[in-house]
N, C-alpha and C. Protein backbone atom coordinates (compact mmCIF):
# COMPACT_ATOMS: atom_id res chain seq x y z
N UNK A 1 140.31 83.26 183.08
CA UNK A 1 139.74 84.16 182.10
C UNK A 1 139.48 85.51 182.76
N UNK A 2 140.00 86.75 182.12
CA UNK A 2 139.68 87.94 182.93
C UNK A 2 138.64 88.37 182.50
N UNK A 3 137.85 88.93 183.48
CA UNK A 3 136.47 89.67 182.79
C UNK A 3 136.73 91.11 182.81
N UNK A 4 135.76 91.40 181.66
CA UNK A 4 135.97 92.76 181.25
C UNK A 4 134.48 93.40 181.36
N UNK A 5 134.15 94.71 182.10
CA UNK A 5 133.09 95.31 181.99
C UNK A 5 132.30 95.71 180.62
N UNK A 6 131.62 95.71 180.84
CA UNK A 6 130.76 95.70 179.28
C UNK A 6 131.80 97.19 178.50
N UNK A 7 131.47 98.17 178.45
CA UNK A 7 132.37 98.70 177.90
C UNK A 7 133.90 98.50 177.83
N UNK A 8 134.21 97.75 178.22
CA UNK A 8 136.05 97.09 178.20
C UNK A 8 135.87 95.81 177.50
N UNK A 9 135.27 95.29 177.06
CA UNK A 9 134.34 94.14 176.22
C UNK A 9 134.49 94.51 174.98
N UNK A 10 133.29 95.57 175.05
CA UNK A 10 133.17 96.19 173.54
C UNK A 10 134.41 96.52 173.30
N UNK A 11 135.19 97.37 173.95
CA UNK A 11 136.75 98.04 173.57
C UNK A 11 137.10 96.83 172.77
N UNK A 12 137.58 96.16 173.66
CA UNK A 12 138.30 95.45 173.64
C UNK A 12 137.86 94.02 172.24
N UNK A 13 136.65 94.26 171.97
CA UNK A 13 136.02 93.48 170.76
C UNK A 13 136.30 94.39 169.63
N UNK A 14 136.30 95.50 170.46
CA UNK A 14 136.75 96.82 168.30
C UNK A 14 137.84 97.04 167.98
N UNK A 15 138.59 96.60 168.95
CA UNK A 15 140.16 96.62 168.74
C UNK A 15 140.54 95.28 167.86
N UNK A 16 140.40 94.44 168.27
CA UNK A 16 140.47 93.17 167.92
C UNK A 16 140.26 93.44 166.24
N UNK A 17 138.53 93.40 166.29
CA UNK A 17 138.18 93.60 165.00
C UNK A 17 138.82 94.37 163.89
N UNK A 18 139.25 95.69 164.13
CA UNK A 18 139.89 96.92 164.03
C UNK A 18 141.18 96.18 163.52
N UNK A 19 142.29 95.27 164.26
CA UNK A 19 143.34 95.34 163.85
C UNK A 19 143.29 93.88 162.73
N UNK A 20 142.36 92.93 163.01
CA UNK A 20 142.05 91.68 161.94
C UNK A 20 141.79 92.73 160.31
N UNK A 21 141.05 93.53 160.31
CA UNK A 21 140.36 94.26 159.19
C UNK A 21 141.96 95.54 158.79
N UNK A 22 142.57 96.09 159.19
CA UNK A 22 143.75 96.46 158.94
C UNK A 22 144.67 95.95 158.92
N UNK A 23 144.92 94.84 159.47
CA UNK A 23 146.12 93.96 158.76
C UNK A 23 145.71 92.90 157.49
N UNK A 24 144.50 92.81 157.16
CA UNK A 24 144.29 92.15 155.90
C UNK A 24 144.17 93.62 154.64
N UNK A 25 143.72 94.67 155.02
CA UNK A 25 143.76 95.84 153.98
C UNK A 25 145.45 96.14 153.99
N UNK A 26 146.31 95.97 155.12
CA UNK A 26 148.10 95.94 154.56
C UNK A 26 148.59 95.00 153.67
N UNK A 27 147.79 93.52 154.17
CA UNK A 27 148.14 92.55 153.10
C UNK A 27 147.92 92.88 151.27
N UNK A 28 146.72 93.17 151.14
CA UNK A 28 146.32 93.61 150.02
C UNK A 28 147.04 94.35 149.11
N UNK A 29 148.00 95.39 149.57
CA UNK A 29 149.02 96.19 149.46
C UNK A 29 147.83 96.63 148.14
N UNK A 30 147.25 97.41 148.53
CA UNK A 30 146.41 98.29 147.59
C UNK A 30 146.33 99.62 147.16
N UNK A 31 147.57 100.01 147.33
CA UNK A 31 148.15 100.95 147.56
C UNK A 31 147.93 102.23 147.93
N UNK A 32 147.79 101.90 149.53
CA UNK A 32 147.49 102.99 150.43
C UNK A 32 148.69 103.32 151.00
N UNK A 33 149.30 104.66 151.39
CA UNK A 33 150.31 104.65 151.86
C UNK A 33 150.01 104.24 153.22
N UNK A 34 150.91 104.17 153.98
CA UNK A 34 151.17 104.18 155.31
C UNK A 34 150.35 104.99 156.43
N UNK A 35 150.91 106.30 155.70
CA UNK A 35 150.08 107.60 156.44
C UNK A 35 148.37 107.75 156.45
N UNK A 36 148.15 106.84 155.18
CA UNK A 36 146.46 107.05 155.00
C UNK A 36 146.47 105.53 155.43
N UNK A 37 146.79 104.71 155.64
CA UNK A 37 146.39 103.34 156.61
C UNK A 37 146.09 103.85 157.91
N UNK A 38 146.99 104.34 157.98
CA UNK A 38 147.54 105.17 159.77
C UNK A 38 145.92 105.71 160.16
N UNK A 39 145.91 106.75 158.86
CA UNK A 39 144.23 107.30 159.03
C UNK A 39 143.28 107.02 159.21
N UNK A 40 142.81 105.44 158.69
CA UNK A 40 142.10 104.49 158.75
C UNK A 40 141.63 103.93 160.20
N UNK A 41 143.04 104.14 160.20
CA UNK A 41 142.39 103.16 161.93
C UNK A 41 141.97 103.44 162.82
N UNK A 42 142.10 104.74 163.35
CA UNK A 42 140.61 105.07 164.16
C UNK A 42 139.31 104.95 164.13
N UNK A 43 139.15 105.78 162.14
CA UNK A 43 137.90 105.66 161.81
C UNK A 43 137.09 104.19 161.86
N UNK A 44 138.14 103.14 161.50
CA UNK A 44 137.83 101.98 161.37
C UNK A 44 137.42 101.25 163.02
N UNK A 45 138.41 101.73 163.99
CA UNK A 45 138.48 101.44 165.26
C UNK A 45 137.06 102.06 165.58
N UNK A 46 136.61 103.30 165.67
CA UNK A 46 136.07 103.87 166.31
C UNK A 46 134.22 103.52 165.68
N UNK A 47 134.08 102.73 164.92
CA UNK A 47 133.30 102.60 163.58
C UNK A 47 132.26 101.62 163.95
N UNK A 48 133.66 100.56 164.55
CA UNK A 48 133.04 99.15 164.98
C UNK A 48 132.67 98.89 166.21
N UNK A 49 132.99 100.11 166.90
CA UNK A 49 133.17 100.50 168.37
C UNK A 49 131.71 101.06 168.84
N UNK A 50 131.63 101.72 167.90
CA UNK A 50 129.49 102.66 167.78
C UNK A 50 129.14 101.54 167.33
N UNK A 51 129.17 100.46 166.42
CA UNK A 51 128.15 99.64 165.93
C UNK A 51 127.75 98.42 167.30
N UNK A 52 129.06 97.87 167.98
CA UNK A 52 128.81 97.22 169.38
C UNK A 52 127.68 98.46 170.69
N UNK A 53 128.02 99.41 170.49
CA UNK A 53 127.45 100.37 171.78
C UNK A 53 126.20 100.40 171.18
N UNK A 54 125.81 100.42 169.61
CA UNK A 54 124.60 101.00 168.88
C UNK A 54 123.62 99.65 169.58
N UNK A 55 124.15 98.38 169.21
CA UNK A 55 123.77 97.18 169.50
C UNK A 55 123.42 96.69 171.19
N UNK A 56 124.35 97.32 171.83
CA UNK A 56 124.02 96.95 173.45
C UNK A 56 123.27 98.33 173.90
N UNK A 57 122.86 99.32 173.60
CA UNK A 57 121.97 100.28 174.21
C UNK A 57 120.41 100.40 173.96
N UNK A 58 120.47 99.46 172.57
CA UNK A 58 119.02 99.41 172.13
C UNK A 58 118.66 97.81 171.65
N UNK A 59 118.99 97.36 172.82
CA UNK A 59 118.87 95.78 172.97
C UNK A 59 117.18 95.21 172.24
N UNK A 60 116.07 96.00 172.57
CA UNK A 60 114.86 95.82 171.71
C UNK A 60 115.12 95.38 170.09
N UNK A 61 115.73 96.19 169.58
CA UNK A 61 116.10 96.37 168.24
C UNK A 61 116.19 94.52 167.88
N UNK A 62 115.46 94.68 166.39
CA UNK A 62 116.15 93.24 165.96
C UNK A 62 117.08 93.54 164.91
N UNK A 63 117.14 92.23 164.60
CA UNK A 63 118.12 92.10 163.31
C UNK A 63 117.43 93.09 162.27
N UNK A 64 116.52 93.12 161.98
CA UNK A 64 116.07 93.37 161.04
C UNK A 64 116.38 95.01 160.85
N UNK A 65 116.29 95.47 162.19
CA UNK A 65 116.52 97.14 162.25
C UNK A 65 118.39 96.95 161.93
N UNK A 66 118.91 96.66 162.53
CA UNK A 66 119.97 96.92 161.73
C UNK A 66 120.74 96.54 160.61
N UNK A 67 119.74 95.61 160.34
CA UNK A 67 120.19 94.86 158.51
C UNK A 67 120.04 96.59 157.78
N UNK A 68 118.89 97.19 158.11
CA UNK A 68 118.62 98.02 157.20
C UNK A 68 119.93 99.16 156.89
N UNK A 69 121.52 98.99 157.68
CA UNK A 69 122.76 99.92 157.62
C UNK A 69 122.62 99.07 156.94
N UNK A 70 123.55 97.43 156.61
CA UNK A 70 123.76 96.74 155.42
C UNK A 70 123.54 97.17 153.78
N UNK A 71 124.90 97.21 153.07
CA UNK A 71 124.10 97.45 151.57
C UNK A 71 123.24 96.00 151.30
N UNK A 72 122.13 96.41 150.55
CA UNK A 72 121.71 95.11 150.19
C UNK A 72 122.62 94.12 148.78
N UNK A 73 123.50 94.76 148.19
CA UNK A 73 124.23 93.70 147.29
C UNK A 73 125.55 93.17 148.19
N UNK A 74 125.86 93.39 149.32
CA UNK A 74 126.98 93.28 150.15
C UNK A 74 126.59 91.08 150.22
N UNK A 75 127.55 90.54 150.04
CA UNK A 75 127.64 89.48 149.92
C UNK A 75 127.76 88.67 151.59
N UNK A 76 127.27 87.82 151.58
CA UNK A 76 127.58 86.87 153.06
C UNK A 76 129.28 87.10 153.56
N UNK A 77 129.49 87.13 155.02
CA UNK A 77 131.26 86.76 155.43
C UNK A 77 131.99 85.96 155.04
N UNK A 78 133.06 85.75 154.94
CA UNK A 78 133.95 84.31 154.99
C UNK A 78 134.92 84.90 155.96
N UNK A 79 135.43 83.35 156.83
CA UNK A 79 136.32 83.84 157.57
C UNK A 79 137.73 84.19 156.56
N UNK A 80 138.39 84.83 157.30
CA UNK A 80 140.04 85.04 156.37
C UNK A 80 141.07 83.78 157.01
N UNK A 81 142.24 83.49 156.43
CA UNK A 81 142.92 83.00 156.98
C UNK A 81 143.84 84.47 158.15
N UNK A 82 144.06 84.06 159.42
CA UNK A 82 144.93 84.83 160.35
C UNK A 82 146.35 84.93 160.05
């Protein structure tokens, strides 16, 4: 197993995330072009990327402080099929 420094961790956890969450919005074919998918994915990359750093710099913090980003009608996860 290779280890990854905490910031190569996180990277490497928003990427992941980043490309699971853009290849199910391609599936959808919802009709975004290409070019505005394309656009997406930084913001999306870079999104989930502050929410891991937001989470490991202010380790005090509970759940509760960051439930409060959450919309409150936003429904529980399900996993997707891969």
């Amino acid at each position: 197993m290779q280890k990854f420094s905490t910031k190569d961790s996180e990277n490497y956890r928003s990427n992941y995330i980043a490309a699971v969450i853009i290849n199910n919005i391609k599936k959808l074919q919802c009709g975004l072009s290409d070019t505005q998918i394309e656009a997406l994915i930084p913001i999306i990359r870079n999104s989930i990327y502050t929410a891991h750093v937001n989470m490991r710099v202010n380790p005090y913090a509970t759940f509760e402080y960051f439930d409060k980003f959450v919309p409150p009608d936003w429904l529980d996860c399900e996993s997707l099929k891969l």
